[in-house]
N, C-alpha and C. Protein backbone atom coordinates (compact mmCIF):
# COMPACT_ATOMS: atom_id res chain seq x y z
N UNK A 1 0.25 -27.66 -22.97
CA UNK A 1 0.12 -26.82 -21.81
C UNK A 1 1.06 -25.64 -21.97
N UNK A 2 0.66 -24.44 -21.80
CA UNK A 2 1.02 -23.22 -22.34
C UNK A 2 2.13 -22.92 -20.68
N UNK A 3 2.76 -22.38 -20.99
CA UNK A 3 3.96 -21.89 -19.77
C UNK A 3 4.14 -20.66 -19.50
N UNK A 4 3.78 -19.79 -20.54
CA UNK A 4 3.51 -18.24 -20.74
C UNK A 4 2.62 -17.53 -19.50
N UNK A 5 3.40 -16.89 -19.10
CA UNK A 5 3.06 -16.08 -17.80
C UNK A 5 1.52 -15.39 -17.76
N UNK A 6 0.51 -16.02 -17.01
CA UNK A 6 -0.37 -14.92 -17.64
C UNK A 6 -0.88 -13.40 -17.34
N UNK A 7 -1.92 -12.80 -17.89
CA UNK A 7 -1.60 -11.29 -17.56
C UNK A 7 -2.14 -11.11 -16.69
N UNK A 8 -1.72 -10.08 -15.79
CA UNK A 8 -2.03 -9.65 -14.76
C UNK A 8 -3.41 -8.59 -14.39
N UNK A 9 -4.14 -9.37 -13.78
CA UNK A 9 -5.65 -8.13 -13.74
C UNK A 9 -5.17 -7.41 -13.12
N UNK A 10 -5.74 -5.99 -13.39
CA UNK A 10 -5.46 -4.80 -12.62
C UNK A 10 -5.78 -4.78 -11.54
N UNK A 11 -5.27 -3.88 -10.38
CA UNK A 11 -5.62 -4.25 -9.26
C UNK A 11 -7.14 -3.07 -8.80
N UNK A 12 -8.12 -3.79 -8.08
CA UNK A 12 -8.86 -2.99 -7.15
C UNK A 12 -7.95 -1.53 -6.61
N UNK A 13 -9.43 -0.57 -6.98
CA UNK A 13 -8.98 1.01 -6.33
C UNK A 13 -8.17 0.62 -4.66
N UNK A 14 -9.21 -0.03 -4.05
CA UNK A 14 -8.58 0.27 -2.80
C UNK A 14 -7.20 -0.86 -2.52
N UNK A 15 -7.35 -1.76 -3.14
CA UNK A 15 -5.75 -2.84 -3.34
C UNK A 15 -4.56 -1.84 -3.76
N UNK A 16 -5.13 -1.04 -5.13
CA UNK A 16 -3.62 -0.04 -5.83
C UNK A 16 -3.94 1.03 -4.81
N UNK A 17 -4.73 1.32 -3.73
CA UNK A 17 -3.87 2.54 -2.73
C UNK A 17 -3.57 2.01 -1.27
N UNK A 18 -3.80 0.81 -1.25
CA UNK A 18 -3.22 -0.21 -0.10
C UNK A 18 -1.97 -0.17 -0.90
N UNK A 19 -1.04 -0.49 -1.47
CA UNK A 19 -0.14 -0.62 -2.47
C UNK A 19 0.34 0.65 -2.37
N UNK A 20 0.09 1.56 -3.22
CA UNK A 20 0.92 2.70 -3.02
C UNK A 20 1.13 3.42 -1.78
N UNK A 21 0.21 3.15 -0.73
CA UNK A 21 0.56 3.73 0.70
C UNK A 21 1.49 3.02 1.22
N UNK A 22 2.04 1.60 0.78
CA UNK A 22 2.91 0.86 1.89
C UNK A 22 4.15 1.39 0.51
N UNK A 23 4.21 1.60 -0.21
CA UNK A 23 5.46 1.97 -0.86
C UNK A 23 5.97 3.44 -0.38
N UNK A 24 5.33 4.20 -0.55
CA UNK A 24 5.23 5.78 0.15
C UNK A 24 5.73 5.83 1.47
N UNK A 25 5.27 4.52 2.29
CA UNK A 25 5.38 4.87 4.10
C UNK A 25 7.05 4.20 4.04
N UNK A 26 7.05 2.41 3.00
CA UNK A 26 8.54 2.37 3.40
C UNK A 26 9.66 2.95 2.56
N UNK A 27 8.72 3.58 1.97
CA UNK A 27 10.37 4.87 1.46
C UNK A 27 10.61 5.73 1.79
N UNK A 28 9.57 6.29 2.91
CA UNK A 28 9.85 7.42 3.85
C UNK A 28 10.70 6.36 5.07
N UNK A 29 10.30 5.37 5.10
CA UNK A 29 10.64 4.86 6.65
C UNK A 29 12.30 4.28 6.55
N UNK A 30 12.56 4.02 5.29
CA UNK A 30 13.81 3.41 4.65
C UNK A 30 14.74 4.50 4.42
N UNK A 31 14.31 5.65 3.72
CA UNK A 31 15.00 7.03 4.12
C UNK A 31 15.49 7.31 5.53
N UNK A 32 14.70 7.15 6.37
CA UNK A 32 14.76 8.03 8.06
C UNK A 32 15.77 6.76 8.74
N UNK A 33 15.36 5.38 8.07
CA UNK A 33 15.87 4.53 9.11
C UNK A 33 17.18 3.95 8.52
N UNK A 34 16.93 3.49 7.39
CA UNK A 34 17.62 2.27 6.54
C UNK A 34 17.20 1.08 6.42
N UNK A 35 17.83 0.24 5.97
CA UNK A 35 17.23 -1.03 5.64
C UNK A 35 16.78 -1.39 6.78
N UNK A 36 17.33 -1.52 7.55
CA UNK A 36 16.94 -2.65 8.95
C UNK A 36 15.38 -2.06 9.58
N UNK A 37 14.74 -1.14 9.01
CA UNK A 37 13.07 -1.31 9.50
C UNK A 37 12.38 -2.32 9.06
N UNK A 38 11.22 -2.86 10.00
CA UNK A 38 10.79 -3.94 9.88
C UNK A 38 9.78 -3.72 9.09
N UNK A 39 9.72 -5.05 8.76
CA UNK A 39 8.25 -4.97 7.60
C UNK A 39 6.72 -5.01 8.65
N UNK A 40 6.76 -5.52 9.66
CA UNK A 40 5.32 -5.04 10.26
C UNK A 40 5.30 -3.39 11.00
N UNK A 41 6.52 -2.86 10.74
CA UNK A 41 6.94 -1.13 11.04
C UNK A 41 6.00 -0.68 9.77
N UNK A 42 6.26 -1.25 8.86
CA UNK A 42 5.97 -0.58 7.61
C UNK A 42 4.58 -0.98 7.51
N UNK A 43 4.30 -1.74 7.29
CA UNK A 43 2.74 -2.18 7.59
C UNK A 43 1.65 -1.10 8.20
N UNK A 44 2.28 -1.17 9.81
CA UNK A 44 1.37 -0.31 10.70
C UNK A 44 1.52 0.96 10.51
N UNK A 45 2.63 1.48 9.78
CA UNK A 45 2.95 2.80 9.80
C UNK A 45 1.44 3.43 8.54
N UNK A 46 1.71 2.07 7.81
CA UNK A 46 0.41 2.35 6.46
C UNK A 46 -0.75 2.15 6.36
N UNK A 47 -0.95 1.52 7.97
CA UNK A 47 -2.45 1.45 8.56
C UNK A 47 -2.88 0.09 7.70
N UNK A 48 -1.75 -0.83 7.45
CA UNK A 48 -2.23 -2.34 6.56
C UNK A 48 -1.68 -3.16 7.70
N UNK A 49 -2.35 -4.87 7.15
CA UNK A 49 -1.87 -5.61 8.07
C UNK A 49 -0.53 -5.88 7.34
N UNK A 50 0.20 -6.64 8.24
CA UNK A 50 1.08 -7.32 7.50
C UNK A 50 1.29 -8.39 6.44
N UNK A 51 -0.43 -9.13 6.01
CA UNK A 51 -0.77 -10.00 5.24
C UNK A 51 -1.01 -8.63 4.07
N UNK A 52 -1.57 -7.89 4.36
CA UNK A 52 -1.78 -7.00 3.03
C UNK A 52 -0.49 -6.52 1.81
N UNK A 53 0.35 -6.17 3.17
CA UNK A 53 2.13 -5.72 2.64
C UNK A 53 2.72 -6.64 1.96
N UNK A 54 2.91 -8.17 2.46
CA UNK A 54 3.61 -9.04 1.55
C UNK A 54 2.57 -9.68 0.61
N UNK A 55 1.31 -9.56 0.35
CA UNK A 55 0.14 -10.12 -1.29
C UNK A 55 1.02 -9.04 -1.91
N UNK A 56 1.38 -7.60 -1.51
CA UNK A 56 2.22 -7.09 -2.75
C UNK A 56 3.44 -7.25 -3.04
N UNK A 57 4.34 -6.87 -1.73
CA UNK A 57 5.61 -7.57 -1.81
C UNK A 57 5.72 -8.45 -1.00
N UNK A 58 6.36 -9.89 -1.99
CA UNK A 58 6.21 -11.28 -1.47
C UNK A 58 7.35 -10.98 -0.11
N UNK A 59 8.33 -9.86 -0.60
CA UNK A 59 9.80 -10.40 0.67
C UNK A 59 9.92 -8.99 0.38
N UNK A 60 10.97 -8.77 1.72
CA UNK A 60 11.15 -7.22 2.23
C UNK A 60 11.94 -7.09 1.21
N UNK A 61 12.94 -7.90 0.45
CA UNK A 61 13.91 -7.29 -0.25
C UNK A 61 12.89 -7.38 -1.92
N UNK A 62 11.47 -8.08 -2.28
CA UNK A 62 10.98 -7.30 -3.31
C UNK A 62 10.11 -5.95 -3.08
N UNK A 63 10.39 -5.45 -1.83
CA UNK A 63 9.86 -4.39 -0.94
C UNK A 63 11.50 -2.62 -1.26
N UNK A 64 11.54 -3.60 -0.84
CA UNK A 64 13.07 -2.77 -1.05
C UNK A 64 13.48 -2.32 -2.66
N UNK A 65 13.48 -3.55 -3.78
CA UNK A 65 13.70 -3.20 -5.11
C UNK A 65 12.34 -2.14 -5.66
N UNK A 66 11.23 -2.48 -4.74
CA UNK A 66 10.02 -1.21 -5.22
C UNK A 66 10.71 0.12 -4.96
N UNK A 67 10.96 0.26 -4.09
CA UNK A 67 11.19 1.73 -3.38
C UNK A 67 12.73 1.81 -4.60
N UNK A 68 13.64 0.90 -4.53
CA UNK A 68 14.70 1.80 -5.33
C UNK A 68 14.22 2.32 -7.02
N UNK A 69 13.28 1.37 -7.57
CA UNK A 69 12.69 1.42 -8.70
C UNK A 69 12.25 2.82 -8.90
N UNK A 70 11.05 3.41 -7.57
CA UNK A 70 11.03 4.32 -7.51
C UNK A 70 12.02 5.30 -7.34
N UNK A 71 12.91 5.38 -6.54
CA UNK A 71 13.86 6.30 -6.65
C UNK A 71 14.69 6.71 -7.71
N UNK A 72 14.64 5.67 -8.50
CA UNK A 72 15.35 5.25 -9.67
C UNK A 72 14.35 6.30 -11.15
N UNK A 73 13.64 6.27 -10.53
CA UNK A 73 12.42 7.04 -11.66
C UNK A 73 12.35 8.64 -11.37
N UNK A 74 12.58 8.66 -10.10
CA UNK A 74 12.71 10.06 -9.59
C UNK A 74 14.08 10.38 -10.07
N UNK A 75 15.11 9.85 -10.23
CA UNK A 75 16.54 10.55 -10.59
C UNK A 75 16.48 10.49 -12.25
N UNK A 76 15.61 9.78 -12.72
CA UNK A 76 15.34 9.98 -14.24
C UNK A 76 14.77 10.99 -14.81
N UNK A 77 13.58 11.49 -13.54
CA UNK A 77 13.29 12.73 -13.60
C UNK A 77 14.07 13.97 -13.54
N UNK A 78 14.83 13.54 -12.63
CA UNK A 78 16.15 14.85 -12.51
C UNK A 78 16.90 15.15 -14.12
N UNK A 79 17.47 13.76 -14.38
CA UNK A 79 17.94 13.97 -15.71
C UNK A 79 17.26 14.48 -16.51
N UNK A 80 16.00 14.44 -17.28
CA UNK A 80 15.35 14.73 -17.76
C UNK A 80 15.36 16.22 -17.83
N UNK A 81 14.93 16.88 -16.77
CA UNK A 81 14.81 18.39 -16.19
C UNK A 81 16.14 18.55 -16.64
N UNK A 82 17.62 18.14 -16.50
CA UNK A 82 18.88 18.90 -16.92
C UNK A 82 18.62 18.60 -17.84
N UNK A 83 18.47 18.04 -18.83
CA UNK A 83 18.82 17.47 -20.14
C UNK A 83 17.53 19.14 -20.92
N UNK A 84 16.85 19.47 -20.15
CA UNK A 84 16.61 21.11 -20.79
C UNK A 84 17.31 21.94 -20.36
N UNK A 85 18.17 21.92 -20.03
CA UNK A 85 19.20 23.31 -19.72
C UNK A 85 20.15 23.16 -20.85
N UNK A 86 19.82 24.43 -21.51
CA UNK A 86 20.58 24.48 -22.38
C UNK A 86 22.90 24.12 -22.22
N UNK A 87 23.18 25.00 -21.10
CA UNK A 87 24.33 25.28 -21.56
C UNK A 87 24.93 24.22 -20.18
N UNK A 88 26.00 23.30 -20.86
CA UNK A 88 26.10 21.84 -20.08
C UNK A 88 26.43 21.99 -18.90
N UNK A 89 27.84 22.96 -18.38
CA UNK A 89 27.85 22.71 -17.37
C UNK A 89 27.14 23.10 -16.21
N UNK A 90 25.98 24.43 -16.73
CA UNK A 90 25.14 24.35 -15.80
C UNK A 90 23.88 23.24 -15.50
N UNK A 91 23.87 22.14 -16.82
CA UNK A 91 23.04 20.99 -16.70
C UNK A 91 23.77 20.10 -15.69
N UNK A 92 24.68 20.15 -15.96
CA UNK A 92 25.55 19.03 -14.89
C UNK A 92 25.92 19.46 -13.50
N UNK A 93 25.76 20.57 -13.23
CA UNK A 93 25.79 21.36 -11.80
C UNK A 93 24.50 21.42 -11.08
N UNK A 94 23.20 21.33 -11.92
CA UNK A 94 22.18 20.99 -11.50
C UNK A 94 21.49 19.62 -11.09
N UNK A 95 22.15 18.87 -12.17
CA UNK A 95 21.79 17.39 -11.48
C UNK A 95 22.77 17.31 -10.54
N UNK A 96 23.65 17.33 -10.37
CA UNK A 96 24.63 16.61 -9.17
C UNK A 96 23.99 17.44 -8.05
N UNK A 97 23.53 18.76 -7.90
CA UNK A 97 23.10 19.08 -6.78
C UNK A 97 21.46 18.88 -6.13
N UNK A 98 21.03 18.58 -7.36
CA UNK A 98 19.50 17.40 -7.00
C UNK A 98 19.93 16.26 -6.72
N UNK A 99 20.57 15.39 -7.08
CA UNK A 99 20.82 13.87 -7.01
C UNK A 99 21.43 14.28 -5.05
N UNK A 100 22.74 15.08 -5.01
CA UNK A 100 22.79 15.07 -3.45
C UNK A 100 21.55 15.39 -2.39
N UNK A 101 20.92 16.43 -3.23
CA UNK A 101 19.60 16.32 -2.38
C UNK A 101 18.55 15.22 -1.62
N UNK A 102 18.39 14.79 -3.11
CA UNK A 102 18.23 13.35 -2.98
C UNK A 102 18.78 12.44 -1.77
N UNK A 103 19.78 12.15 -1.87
CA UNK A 103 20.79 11.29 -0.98
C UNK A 103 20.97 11.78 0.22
N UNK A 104 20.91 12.87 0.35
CA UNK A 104 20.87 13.44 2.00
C UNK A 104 19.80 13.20 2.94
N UNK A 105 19.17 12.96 1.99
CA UNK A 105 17.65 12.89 2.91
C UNK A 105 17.24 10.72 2.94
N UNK A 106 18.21 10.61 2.20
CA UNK A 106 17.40 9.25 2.20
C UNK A 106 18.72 8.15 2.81
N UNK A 107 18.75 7.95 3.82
CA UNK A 107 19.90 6.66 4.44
C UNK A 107 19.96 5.60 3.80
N UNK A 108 18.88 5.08 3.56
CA UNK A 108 18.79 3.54 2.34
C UNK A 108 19.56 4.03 1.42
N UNK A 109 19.31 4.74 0.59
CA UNK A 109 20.18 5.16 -0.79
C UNK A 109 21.91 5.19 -0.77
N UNK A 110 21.84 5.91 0.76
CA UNK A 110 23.31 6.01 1.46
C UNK A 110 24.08 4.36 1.45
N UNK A 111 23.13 4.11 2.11
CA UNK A 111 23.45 2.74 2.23
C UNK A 111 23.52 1.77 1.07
N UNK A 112 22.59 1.93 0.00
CA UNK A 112 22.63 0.92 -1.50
C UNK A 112 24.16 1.28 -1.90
N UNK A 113 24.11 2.68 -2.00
CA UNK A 113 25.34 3.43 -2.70
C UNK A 113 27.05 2.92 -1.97
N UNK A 114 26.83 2.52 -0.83
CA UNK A 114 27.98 1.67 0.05
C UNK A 114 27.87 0.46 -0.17
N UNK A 115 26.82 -0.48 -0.14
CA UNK A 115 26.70 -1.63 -0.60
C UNK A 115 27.09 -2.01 -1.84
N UNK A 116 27.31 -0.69 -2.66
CA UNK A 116 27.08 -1.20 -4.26
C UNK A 116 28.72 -0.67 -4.13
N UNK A 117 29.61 -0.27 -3.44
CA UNK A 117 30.67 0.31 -3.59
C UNK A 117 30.72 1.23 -4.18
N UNK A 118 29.70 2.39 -4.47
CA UNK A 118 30.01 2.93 -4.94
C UNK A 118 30.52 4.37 -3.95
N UNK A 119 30.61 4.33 -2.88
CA UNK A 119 30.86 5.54 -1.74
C UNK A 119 31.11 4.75 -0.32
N UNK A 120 32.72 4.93 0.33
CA UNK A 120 32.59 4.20 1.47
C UNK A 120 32.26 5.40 2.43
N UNK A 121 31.92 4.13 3.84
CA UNK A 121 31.56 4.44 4.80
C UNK A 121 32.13 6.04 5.21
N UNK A 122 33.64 6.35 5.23
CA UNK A 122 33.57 7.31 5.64
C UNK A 122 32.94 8.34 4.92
N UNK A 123 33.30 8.40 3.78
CA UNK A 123 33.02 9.09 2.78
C UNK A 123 31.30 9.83 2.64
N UNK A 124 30.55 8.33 3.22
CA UNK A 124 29.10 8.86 3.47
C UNK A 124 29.09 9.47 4.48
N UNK A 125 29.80 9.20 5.62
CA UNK A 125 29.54 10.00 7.20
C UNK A 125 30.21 11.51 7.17
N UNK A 126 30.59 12.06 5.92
CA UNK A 126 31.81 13.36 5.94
C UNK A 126 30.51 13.92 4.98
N UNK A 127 30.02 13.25 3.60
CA UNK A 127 29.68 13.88 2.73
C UNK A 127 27.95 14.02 2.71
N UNK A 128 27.49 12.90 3.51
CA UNK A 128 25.78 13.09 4.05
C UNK A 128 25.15 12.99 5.19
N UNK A 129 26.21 12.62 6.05
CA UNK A 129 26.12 13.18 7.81
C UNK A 129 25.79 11.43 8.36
N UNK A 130 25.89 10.37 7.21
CA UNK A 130 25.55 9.15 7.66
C UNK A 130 25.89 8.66 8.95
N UNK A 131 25.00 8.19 9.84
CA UNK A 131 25.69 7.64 11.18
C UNK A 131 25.70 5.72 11.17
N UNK A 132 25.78 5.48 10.20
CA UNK A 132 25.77 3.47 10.58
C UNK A 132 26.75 3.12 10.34
């Protein structure tokens, strides 16, 4: 008996944009709110039920690692874009002022970035207007 994971069928057109609409709505909704929005917020916001939201993500927090994954791909993109500027410190003046862009607009991130220690509380409420 084989134990090897097996592969995954691709998903149905309208399953992969049920899917990408509830990732889209809770990374807008995780931006505006922070973690503490609910998963049937996110659901209705994406016009899915709430049985639709967790067949993709089983739990809010493999809901949550989607959206940072994504974000995580978007700041790879940033790098990327500096990593063609020729002369460094204007490569490095350009990402740090995309990456804050980034972070200003998104409270979850605010919040990973405090969770992860990497920026305390005050520090977010002086440097991205954080209110939690």
């Amino acid at each position: 008996m084989s134990t090897a994971p097996s592969a995954e069928r691709p998903l149905r057109a309208d399953a992969r944009r049920n899917r990408e609409r509830v990732l889209a709505v809770a990374a807008r909704m995780f931006a505006e709110q922070g973690h503490e929005v609910g998963v049937a917020d996110i659901a209705r916001g994406a016009g899915v039920g709430s049985a639709t939201l967790f067949r993709h993500f089983p739990t809010k927090e493999a809901l949550i690692a989607a959206v940072v994954e994504q974000r995580l791909g978007e700041v790879e993109a940033l790098l990327t874009a500096a990593e063609a500027i020729e002369e460094p410190g204007e490569a490095f003046r350009t990402l740090m002022l995309d990456v804050v862009r980034v972070q200003v607009h998104d409270r979850a991130l605010v919040e990973a970035d405090i969770a992860a220690g990497l920026v305390s509380v005050e520090a977010a409420r002086r440097d991205y207007g954080y209110e939690g």
